[in-house]
Structures are given as structure tokens and as C-alpha cells.
N, C-alpha and C. Protein backbone atom coordinates (compact mmCIF):
# COMPACT_ATOMS: atom_id res chain seq x y z
N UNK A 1 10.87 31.50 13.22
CA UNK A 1 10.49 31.49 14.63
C UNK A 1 11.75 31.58 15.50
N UNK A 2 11.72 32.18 16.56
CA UNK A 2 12.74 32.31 17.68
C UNK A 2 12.59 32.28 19.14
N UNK A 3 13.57 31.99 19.78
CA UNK A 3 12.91 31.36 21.50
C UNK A 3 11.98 33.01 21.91
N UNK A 4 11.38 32.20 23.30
CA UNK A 4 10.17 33.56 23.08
C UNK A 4 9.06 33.44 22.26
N UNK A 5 9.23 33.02 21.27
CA UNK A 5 7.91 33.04 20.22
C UNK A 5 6.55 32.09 20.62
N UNK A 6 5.88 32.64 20.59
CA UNK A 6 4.17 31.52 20.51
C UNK A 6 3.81 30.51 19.52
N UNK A 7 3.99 29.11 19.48
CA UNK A 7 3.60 28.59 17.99
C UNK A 7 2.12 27.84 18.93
N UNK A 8 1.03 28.15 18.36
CA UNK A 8 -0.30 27.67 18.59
C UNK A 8 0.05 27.71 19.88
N UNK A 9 -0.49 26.53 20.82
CA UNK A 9 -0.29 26.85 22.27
C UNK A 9 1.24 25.85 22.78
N UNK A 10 2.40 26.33 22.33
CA UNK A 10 3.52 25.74 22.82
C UNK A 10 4.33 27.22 22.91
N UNK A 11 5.29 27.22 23.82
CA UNK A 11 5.89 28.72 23.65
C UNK A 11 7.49 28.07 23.79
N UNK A 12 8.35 28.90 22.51
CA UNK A 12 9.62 28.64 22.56
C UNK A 12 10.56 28.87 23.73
N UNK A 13 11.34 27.77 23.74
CA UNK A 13 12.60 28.59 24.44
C UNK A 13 13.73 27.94 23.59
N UNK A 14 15.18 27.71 24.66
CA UNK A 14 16.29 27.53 24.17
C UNK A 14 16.17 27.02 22.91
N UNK A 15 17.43 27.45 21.54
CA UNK A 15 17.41 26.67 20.25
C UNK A 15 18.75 25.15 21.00
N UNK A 16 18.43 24.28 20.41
CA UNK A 16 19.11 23.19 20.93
C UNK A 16 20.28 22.71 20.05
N UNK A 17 18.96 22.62 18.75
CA UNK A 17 20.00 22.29 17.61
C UNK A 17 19.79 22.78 16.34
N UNK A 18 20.75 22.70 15.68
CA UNK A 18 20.04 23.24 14.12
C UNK A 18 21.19 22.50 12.94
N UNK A 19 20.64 22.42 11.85
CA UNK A 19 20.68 21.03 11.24
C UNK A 19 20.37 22.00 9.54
N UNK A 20 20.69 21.96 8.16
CA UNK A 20 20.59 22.59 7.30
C UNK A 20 18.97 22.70 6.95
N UNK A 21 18.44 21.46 7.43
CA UNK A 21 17.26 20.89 7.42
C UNK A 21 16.40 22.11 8.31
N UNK A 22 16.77 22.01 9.46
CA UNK A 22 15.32 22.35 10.27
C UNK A 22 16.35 22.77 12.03
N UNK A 23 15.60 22.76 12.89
CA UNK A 23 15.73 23.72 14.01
C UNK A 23 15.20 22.97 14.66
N UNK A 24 15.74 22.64 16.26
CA UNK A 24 14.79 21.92 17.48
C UNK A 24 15.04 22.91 18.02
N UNK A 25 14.07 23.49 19.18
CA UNK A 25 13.70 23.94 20.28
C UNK A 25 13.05 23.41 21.68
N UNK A 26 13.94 23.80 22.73
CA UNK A 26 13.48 23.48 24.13
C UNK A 26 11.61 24.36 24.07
N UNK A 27 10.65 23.68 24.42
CA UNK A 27 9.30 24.24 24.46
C UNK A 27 8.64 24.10 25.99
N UNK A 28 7.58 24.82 26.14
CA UNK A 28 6.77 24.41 27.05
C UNK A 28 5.70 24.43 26.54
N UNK A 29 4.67 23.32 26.81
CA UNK A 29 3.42 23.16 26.45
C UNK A 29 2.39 23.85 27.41
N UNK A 30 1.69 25.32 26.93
CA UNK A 30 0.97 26.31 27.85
C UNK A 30 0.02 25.65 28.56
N UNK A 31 -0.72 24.74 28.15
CA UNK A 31 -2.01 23.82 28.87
C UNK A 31 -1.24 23.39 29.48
N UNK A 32 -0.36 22.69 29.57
CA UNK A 32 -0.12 21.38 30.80
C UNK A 32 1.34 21.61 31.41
N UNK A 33 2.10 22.79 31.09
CA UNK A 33 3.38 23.35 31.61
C UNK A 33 4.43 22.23 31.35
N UNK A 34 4.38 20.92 30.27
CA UNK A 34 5.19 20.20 30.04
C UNK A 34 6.09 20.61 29.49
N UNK A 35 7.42 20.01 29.95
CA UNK A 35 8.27 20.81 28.63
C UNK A 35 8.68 19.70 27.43
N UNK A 36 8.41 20.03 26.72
CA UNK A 36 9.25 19.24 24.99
C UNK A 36 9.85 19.99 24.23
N UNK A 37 10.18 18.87 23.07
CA UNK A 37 11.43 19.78 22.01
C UNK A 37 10.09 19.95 20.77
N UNK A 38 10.45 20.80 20.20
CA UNK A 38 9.50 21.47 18.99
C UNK A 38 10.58 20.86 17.79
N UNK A 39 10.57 20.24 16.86
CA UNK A 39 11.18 20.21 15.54
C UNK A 39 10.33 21.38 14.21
N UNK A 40 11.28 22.29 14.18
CA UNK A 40 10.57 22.99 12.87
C UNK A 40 11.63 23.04 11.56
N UNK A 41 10.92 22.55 10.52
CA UNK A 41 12.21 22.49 9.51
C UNK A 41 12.19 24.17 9.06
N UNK A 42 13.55 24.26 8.36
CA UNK A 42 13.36 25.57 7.93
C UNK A 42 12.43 26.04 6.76
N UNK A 43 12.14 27.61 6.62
CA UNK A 43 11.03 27.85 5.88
C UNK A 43 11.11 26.88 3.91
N UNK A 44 12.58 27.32 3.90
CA UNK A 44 12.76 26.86 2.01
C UNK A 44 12.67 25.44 2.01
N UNK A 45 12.51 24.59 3.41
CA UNK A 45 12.63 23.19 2.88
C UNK A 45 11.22 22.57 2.86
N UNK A 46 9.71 23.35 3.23
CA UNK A 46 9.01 23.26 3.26
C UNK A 46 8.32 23.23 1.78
N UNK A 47 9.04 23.21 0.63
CA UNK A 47 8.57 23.18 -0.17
C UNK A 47 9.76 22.17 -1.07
N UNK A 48 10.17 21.64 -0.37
CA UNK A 48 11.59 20.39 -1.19
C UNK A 48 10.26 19.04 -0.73
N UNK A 49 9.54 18.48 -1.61
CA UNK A 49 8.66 17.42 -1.76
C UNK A 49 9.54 16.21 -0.72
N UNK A 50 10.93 15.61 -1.09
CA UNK A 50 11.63 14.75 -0.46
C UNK A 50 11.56 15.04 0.94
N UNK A 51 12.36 16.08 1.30
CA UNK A 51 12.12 16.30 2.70
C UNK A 51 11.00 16.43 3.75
N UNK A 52 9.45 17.46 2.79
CA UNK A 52 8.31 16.80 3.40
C UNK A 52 8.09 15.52 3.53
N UNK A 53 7.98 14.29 2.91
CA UNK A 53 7.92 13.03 2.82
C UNK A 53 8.65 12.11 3.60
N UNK A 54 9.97 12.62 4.12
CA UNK A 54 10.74 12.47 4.97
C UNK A 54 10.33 12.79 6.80
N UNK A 55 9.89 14.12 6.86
CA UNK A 55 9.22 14.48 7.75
C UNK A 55 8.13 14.18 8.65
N UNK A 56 7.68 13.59 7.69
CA UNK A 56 6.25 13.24 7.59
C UNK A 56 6.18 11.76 7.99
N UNK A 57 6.97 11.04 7.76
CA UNK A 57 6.96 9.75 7.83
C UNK A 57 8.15 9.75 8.87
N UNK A 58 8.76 10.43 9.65
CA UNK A 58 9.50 10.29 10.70
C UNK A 58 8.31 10.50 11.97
N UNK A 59 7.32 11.31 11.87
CA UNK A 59 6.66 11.85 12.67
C UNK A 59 5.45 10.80 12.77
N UNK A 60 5.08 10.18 11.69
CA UNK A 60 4.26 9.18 11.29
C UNK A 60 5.05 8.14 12.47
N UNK A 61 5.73 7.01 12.16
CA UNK A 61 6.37 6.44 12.53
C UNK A 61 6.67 6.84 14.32
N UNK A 62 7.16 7.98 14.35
CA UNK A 62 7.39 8.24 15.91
C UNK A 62 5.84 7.99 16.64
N UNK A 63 5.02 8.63 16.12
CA UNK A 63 4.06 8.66 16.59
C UNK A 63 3.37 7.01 17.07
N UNK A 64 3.76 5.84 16.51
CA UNK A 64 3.39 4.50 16.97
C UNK A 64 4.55 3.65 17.76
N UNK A 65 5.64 4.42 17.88
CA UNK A 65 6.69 3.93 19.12
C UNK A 65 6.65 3.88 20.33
N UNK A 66 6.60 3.37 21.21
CA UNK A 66 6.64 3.74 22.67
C UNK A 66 7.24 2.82 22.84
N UNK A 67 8.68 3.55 23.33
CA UNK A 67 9.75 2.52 24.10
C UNK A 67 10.17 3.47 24.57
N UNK A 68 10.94 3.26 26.19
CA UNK A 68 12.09 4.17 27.08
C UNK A 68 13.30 4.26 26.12
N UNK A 69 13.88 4.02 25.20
CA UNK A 69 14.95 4.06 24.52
C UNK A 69 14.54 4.86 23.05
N UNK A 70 13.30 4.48 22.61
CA UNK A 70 13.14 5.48 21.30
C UNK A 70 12.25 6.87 21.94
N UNK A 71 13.07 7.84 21.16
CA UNK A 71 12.41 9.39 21.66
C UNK A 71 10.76 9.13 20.66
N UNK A 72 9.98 9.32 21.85
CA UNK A 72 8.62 9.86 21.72
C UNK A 72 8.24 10.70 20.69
N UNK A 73 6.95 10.49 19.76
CA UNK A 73 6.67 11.81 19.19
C UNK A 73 5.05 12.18 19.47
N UNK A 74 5.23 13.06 20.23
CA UNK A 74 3.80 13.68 20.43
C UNK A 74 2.69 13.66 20.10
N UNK A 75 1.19 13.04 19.72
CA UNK A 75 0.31 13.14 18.79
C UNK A 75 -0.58 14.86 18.48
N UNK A 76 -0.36 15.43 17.68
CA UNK A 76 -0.80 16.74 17.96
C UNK A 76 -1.60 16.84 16.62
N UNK A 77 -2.76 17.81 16.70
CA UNK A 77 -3.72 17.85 15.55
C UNK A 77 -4.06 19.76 15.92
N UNK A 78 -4.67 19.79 14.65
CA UNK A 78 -4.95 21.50 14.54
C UNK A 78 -3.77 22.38 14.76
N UNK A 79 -2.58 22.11 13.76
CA UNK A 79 -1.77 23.06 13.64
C UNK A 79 -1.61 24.14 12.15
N UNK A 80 -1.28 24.93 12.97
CA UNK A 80 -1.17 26.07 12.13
C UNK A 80 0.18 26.22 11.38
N UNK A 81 1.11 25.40 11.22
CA UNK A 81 2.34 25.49 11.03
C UNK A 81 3.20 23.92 10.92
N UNK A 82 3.77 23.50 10.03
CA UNK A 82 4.87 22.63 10.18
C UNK A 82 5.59 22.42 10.96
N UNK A 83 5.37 21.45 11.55
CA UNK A 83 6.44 21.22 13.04
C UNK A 83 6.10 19.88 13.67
N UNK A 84 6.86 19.08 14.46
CA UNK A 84 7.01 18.28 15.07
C UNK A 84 7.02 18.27 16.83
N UNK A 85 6.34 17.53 17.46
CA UNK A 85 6.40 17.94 19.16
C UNK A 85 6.89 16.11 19.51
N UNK A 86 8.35 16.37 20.18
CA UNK A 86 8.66 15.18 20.71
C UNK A 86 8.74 14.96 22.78
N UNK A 87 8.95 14.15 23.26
CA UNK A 87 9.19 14.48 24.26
C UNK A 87 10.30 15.10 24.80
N UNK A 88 10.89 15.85 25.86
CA UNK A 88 11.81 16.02 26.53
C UNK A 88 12.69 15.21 27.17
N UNK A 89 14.05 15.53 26.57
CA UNK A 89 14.89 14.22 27.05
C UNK A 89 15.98 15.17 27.34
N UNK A 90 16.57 14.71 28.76
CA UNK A 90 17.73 16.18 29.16
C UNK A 90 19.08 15.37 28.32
N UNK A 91 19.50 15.73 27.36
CA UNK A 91 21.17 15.01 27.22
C UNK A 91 21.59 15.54 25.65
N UNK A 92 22.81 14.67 25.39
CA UNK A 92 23.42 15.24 24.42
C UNK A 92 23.91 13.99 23.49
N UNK A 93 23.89 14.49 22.43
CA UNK A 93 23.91 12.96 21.10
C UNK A 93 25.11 12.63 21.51
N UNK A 94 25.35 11.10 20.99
CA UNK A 94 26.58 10.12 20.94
C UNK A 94 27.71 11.23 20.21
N UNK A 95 27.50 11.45 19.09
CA UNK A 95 28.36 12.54 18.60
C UNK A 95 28.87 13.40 19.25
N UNK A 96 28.32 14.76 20.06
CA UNK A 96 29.00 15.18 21.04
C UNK A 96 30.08 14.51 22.08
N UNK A 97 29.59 13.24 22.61
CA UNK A 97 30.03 12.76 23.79
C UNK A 97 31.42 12.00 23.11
N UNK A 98 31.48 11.81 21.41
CA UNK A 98 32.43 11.21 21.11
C UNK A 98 33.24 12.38 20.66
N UNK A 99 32.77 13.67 20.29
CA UNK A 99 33.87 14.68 19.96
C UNK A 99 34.05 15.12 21.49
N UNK A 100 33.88 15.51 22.23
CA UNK A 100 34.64 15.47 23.53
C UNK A 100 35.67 14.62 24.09
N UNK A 101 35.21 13.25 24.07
CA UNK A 101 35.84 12.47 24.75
C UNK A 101 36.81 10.96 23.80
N UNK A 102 36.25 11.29 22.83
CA UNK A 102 37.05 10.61 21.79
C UNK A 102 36.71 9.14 22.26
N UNK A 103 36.90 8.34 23.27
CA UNK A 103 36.44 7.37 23.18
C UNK A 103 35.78 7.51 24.23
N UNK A 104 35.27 6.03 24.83
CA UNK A 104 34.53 6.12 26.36
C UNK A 104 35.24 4.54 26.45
N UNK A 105 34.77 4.05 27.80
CA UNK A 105 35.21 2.97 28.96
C UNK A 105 34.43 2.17 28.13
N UNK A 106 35.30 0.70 27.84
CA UNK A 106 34.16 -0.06 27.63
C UNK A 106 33.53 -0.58 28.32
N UNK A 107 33.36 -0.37 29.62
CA UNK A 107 31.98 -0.70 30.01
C UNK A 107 30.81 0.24 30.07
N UNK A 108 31.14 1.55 29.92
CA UNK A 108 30.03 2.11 29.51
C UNK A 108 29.54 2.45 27.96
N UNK A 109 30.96 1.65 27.08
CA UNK A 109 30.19 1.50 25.56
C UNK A 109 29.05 0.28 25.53
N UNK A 110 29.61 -0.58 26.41
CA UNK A 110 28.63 -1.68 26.42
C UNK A 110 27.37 -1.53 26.63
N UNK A 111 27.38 -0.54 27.63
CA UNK A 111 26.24 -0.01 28.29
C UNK A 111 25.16 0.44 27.54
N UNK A 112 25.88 1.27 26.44
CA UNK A 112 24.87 2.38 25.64
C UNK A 112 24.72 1.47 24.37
N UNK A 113 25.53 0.53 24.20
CA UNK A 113 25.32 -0.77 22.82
C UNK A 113 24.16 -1.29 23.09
N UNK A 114 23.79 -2.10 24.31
CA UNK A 114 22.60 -2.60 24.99
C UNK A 114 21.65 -2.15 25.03
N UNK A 115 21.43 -0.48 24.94
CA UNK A 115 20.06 0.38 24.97
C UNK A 115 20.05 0.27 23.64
N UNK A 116 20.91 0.34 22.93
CA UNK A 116 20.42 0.75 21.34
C UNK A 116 19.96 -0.93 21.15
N UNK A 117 20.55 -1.75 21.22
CA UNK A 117 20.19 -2.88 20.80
C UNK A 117 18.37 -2.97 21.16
N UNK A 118 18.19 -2.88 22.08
CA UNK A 118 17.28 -2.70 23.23
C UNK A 118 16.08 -2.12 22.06
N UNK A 119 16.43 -0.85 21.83
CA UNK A 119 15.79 -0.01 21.07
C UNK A 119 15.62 -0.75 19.46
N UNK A 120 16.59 -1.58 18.57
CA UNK A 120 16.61 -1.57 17.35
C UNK A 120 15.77 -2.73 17.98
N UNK A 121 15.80 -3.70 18.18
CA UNK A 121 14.64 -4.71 18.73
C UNK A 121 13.26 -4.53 18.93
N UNK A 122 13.13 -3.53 20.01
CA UNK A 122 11.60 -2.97 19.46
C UNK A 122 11.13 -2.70 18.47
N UNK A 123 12.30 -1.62 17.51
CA UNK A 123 11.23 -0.98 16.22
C UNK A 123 11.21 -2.09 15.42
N UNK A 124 12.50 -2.83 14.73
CA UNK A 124 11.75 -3.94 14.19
C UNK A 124 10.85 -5.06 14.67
N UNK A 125 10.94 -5.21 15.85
CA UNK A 125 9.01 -5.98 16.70
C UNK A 125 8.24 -5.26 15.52
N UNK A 126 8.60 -3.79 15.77
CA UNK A 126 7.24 -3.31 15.26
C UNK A 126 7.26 -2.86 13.44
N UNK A 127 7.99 -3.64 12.84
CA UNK A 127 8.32 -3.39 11.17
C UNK A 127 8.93 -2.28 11.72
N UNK A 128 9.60 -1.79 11.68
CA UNK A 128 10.24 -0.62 11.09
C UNK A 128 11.62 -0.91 11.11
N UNK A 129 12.07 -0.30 10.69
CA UNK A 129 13.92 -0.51 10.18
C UNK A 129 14.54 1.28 9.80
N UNK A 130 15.35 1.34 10.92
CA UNK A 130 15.79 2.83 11.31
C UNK A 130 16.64 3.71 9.46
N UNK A 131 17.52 2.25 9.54
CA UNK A 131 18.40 2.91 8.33
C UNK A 131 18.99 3.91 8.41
N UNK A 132 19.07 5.03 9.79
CA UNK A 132 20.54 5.76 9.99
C UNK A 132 21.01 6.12 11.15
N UNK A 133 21.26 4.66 11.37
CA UNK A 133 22.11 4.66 12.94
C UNK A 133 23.05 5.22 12.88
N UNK A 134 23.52 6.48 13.75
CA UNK A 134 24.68 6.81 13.61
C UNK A 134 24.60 8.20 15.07
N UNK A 135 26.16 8.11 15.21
CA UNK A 135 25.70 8.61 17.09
C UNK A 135 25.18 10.29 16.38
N UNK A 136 24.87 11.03 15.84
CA UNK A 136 23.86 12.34 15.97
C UNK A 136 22.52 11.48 15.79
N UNK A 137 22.23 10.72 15.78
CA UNK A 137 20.48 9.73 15.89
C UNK A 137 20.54 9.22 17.54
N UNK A 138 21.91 9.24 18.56
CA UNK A 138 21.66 8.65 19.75
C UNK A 138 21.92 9.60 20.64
N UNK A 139 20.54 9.78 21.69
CA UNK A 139 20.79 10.75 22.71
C UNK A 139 21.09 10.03 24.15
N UNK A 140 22.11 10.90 24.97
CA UNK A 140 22.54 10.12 26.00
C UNK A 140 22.65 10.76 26.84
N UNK A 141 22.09 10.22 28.10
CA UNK A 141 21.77 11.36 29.35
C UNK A 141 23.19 11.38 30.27
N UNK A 142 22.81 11.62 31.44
CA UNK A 142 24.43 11.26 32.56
C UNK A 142 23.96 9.99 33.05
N UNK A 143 23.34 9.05 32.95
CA UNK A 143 22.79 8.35 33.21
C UNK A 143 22.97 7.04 32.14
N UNK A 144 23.38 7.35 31.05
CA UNK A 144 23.43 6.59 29.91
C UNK A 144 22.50 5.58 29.48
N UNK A 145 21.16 6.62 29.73
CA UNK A 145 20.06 5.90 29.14
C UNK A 145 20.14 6.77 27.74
N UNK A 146 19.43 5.79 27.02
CA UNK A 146 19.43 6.59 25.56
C UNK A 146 18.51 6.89 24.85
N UNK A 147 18.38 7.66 23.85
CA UNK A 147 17.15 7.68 23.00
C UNK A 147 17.11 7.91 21.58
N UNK A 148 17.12 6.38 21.28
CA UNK A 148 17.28 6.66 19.54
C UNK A 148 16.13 7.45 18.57
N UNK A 149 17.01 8.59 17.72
CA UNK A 149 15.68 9.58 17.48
C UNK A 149 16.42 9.54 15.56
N UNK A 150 15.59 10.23 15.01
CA UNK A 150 16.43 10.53 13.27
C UNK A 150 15.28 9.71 12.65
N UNK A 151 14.13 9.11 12.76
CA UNK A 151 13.05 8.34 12.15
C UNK A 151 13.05 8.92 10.64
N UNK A 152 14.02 9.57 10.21
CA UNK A 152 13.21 10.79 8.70
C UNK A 152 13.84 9.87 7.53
N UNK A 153 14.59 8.98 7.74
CA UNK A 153 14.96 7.57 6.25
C UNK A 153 14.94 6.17 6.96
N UNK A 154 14.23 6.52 7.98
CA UNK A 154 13.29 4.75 8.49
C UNK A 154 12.08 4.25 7.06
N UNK A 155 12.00 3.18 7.47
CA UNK A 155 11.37 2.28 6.46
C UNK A 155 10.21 1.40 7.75
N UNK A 156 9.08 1.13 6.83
CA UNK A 156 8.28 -0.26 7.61
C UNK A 156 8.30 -1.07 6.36
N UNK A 157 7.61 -2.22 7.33
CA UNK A 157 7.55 -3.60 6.24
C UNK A 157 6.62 -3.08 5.56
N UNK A 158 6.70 -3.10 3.83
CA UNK A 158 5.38 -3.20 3.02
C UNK A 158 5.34 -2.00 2.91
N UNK A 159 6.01 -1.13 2.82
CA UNK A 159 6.18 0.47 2.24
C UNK A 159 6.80 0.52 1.15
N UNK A 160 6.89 1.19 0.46
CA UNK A 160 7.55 1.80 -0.93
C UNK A 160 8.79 1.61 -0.43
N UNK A 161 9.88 1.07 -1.33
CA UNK A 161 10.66 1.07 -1.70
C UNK A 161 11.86 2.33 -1.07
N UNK A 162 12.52 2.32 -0.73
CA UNK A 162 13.70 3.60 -0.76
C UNK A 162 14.86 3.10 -0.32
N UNK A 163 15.80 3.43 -1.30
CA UNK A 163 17.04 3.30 -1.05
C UNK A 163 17.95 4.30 -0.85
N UNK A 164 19.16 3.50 -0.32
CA UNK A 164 20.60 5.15 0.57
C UNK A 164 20.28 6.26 -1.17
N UNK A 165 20.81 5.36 -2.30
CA UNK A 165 20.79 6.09 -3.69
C UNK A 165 19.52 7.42 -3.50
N UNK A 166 18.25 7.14 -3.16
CA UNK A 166 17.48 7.77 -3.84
C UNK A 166 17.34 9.02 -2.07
N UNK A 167 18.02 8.50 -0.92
CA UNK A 167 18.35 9.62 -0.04
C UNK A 167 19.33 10.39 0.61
N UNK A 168 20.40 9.94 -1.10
CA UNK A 168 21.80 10.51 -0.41
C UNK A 168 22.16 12.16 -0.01
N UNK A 169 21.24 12.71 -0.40
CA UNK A 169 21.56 14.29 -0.30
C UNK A 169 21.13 14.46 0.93
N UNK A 170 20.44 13.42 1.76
CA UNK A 170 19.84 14.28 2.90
C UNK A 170 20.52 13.43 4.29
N UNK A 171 20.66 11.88 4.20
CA UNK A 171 21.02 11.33 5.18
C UNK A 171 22.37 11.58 5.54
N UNK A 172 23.88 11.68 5.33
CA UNK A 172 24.98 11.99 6.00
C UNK A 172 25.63 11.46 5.22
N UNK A 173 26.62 10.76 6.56
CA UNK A 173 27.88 10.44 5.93
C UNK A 173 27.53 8.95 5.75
N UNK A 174 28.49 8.05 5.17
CA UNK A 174 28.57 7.01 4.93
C UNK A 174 29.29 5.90 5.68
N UNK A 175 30.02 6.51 6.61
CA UNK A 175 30.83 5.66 7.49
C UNK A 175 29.95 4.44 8.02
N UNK A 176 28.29 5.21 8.71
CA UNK A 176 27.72 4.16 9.17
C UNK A 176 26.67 3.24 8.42
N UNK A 177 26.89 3.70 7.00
CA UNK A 177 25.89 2.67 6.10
C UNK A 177 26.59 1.40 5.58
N UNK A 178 25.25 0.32 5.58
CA UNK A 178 25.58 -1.13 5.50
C UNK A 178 26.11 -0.89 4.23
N UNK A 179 26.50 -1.97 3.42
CA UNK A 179 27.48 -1.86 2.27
C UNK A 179 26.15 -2.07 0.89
N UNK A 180 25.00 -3.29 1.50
CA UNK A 180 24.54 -3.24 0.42
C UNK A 180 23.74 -1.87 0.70
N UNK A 181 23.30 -1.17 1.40
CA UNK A 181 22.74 -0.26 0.96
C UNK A 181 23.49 0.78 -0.15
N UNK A 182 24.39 1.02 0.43
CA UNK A 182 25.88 1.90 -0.41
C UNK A 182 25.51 1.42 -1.86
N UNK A 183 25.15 0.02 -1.84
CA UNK A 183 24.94 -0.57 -3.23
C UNK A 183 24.08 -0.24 -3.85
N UNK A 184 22.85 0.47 -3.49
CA UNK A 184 21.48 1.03 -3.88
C UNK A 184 20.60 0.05 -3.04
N UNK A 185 20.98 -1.35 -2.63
CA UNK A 185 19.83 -1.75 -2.25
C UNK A 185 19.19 -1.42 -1.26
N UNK A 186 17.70 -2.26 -0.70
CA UNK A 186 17.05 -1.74 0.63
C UNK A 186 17.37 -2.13 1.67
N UNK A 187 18.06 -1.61 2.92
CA UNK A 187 18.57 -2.07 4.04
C UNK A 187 17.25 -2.73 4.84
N UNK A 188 17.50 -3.74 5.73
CA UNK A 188 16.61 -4.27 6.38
C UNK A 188 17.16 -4.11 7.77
N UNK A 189 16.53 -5.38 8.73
CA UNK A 189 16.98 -5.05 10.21
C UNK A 189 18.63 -5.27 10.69
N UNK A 190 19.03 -5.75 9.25
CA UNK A 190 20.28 -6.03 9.59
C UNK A 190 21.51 -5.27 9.19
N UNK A 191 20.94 -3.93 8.49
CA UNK A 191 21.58 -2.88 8.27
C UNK A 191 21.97 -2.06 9.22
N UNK A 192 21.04 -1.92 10.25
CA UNK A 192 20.94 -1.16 11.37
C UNK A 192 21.72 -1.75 12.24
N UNK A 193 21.93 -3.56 12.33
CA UNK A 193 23.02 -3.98 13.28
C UNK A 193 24.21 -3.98 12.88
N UNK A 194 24.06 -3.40 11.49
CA UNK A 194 25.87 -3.10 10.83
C UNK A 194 26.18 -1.97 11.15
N UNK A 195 24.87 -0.86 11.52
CA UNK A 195 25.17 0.48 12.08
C UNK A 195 25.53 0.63 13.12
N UNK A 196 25.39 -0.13 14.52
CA UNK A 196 24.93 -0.33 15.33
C UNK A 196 27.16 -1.04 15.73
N UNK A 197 27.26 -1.92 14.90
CA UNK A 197 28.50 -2.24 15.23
C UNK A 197 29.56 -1.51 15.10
N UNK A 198 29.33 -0.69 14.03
CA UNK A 198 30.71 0.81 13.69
C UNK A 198 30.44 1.50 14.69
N UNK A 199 29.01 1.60 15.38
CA UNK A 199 29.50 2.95 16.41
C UNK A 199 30.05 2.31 17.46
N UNK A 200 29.71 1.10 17.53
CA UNK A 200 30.94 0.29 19.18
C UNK A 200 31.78 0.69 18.57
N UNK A 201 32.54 0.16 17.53
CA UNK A 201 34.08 0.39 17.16
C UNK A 201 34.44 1.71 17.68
N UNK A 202 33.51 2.43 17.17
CA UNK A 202 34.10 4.28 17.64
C UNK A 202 34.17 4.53 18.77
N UNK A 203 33.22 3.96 19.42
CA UNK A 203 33.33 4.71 20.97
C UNK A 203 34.47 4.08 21.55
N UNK A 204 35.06 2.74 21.13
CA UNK A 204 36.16 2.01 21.66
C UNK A 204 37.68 1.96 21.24
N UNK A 205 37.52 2.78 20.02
CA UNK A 205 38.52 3.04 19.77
C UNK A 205 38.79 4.52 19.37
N UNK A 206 37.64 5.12 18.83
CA UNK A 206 38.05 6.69 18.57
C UNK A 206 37.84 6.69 17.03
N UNK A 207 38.00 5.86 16.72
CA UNK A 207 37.92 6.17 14.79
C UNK A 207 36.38 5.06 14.25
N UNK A 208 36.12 5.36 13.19
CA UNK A 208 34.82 4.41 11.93
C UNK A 208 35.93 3.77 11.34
N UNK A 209 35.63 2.38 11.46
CA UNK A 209 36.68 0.98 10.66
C UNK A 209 36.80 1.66 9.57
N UNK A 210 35.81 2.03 8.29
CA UNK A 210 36.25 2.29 7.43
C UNK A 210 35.75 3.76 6.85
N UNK A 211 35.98 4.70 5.89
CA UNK A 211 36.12 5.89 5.82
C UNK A 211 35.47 6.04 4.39
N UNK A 212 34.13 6.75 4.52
CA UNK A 212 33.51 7.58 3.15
C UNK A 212 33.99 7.67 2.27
């Protein structure tokens, strides 16, 4: 698919991001002229079992969030195609804003620590446990409101089992994983506040305490 294109009744525009995984797109929704982002993974990963399951349970999961800090996921039925509809959020991940600017003010790291906190508080209210905090999972407007998004190696209470071991090919780097996970075990809510503390370090100093 490419901007321009028709998927059921959403019509593409700008590509935003793209990821080995899959492709977001700026969309407009033809019924109601809303605009959102489209997530479509690419065609060959549609048949990698892990990554459906991954997908699937990010979209699962998004779909029972509602917080100003976690990105929205659309409820949509009768599709013709694999894909994801989230809301529209104008900004650019923590990652960008830290390869630009290498660090930021700490008072506006504080700032964006507080939304995420904000945010990891809700999802575990609601069982869930993110498991890959890390700034390409945090979007940040000019405004430095945020929106924690990446739900695809989140966990709820009373789900199967999964550990970093059994999703290392797909989640990243390691800078921001808790140690016991590194260990194989299952991260809980307090993995995410070990994630949650390396990215202060970065934005305040420019570097991850410790290195992959």
C-alpha cells in the first residue's frame, strides 16, 4: 500500500514511519473526515506467527486504554486487510527529540518523566505491564504532552507467560531492559519503572547508564 491508496473506507496519506516490521501512515477516515495513523505491518511478516500474536495483542490491549498519555487504538471491525487504526497525535518520538538535541532542560525532562509516570500508572491500574519503555515507544508534541504507544511485548495479569528471551528478535535494544528480564524472567510493573528511569538518565545527560 502507498499514500493515495484506499484501504476499506480510510484513505492514505503521508508514510510517517517505517520499522522492519510494518509501516504507519498519516490517514483520513472517509465517513467522518477524522484524521488517524493506519499501522500496516509489512506483507512477509504477516505470516511470522510471533509477530501476528504480537500485533494482535498490542491492538487488543490498545483497544481497552483510554488515557490522554497512552495513544488510542481505534475499535474497527469488517476489515479486509491487516492493519491497525490509532488516533492522531501531531509529534515526534523521545528518540528523535534525543537525536537532535542530545539532551533536554531538566525541567522539561521532568516534565515528560511525569506524563510517562502518569501513563505507566494507568496501564498497570489496568493489569497491563508495557515491558518496552524506551523513547521510540514515547511520542511528544511541542507541548510535551506525551503518548506512550509500542503495546506489541506488553503483558496483562494472568496471561501466558513471555519473556525478553522468548522476544528478543523483535523488541530492540537492551539498554532499556530491567536486568531480571535480560535474565529470562517476566518483567512486572517494576520493570517498566527501571525503563522509565534510564530514559531520565538520557534525556539528562545524553548517554543509557549502561550499554547492550
Amino acid at each position: 500500500m502507498n499514500s493515495g491508496d484506499k484501504l476499506d473506507y480510510y484513505l492514505l496519506g503521508q508514510l510517517v514511519a517505517r520499522s522492519s516490521t510494518a509501516s504507519v501512515f498519516r490517514g483520513t477516515d472517509l465517513n467522518t473526515n477524522r484524521q488517524v495513523a493506519i499501522k500496516m505491518p509489512h506483507p512477509e511478516m504477516e505470516s511470522d506467527p510471533t509477530f501476528v500474536d504480537r500485533f494482535r495483542r498490542e491492538e487488543e490491549i490498545g483497544k481497552s486504554l483510554d488515557h490522554p498519555s497512552v495513544m488510542k487504538v481505534l475499535a474497527e471491525d469488517g476489515r479486509n486487510q491487516t492493519y491497525m487504526v490509532m488516533e492522531w497525535f501531531e509529534g515526534v518520538t523521545l528518540r528523535h527529540l534525543l537525536d537532535e538535541r542530545k539532551i533536554v532542560s531538566s525541567e522539561r525532562a521532568v516534565r515528560i518523566a511525569v506524563s510517562i509516570c502518569e501513563a505507566l500508572e494507568y496501564i498497570q491500574s489496568r493489569g497491563v505491564v508495557h515491558r518496552d519503555v524506551k523513547p521510540e515507544n514515547v511520542m511528544v508534541d511541542a507541548g510535551d504532552h506525551i503518548k506512550l504507544i509500542g503495546f506489541g511485548a506488553a503483558a496483562q495479569v494472568g496471561a501466558r507467560r513471555i519473556t525478553f528471551t522468548n522476544l528478543a528478535q523483535v523488541v530492540g535494544t537492551s539498554e532499556y531492559v530491567s536486568p531480571e528480564e535480560l535474565k529470562g524472567k517476566r518483567g512486572d510493573a517494576r520493570s517498566d519503572i527501571y525503563s522509565l528511569g534510564v530514559m531520565l538518565y538520557e534525556m539528562l545527560t545524553g548517554r543509557t547508564p549502561f550499554t547492550g
